[in-house]
C-alpha atoms as a PDB file:
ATOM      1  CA  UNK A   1     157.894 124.938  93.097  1.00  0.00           C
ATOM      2  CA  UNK A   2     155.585 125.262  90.001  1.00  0.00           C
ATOM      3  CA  UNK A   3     152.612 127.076  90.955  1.00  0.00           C
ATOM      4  CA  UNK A   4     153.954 128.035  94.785  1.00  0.00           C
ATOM      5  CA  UNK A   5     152.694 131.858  93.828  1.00  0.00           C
ATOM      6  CA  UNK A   6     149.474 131.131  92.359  1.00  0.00           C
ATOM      7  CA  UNK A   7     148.793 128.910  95.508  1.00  0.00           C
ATOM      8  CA  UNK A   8     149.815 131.868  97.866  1.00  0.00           C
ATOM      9  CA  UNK A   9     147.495 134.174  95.693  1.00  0.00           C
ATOM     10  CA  UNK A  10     144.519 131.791  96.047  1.00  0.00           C
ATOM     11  CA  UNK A  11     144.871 131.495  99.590  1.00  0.00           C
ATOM     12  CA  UNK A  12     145.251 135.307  99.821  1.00  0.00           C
ATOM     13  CA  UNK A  13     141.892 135.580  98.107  1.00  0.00           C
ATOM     14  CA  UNK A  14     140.419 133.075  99.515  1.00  0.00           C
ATOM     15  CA  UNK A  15     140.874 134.606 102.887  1.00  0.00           C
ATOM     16  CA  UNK A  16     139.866 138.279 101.941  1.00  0.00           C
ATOM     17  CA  UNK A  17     136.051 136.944 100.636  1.00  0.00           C
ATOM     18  CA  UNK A  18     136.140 134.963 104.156  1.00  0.00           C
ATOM     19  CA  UNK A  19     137.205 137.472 106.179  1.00  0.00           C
ATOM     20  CA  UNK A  20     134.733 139.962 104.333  1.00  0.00           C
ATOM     21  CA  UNK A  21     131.747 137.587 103.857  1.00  0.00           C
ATOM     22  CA  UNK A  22     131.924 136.905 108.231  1.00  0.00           C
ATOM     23  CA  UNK A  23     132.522 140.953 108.872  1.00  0.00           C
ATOM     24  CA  UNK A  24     135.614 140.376 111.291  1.00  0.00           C
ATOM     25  CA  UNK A  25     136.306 143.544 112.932  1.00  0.00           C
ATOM     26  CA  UNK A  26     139.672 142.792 113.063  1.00  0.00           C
ATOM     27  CA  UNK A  27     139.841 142.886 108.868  1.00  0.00           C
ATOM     28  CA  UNK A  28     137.998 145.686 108.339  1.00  0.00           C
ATOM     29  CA  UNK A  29     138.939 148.006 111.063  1.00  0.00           C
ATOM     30  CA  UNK A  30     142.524 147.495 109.975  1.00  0.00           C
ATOM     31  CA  UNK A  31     144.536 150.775 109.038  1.00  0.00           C
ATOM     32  CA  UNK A  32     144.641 149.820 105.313  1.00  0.00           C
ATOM     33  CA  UNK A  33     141.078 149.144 104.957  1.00  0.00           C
ATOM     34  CA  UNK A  34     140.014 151.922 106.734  1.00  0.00           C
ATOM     35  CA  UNK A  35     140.161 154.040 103.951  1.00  0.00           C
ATOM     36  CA  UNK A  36     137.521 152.108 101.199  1.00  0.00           C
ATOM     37  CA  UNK A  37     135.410 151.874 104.563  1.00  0.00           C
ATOM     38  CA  UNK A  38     135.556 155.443 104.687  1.00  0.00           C
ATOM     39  CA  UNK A  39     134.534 155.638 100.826  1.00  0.00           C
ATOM     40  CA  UNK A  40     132.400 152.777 100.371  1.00  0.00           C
ATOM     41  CA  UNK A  41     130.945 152.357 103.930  1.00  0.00           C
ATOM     42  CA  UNK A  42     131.101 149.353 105.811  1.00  0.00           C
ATOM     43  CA  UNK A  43     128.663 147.058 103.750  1.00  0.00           C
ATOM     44  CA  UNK A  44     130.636 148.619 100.170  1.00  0.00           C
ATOM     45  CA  UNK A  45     133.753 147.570 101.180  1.00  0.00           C
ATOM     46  CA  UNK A  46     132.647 144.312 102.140  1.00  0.00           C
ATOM     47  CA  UNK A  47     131.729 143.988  98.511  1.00  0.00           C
ATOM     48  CA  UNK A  48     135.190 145.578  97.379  1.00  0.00           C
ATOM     49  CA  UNK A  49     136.842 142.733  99.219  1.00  0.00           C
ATOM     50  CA  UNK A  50     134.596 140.175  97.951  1.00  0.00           C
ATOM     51  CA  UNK A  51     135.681 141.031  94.151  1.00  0.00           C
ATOM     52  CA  UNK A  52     139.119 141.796  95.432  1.00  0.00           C
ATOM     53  CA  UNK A  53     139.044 137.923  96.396  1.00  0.00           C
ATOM     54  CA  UNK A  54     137.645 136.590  93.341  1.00  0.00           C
ATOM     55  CA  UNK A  55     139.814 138.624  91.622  1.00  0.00           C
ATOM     56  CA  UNK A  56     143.211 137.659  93.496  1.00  0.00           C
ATOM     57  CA  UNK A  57     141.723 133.788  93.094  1.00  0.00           C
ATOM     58  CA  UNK A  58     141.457 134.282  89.057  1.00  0.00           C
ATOM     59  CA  UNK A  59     145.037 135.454  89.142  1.00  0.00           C
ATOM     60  CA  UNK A  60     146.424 133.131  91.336  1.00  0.00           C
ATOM     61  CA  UNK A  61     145.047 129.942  89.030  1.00  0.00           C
ATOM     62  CA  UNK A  62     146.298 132.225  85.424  1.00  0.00           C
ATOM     63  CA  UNK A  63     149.632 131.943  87.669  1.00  0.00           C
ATOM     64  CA  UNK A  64     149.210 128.227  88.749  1.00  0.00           C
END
């Protein structure tokens, strides 16, 4: 079980830069996104979920 959350965490961030980096509709058209597409634009809050990723994959090997 050692490192289970830090795995999750990675795979969570890992997903978020993928799902950013190919512009799925389906990610960024979501309800909870829609607002830092409203604020950012589409193209901004691509980039806000690319360092959201990085950032969730720094914690999740601090937790591993």
């Amino acid at each position: 079980m050692v490192g289970s959350k830090g795995s999750w965490i990675i795979a969570g961030g890992v997903l978020t830069i993928f799902c950013a980096a190919m512009n799925y509709n389906w990610f960024m058209n979501h309800y909870k996104a829609a607002l830092f597409v409203k604020f950012f634009g589409r193209n901004g809050a691509r980039i806000f979920y690319i360092v959201l990723g990085i950032a969730l994959i720094f914690l999740g090997f601090k937790l591993y």
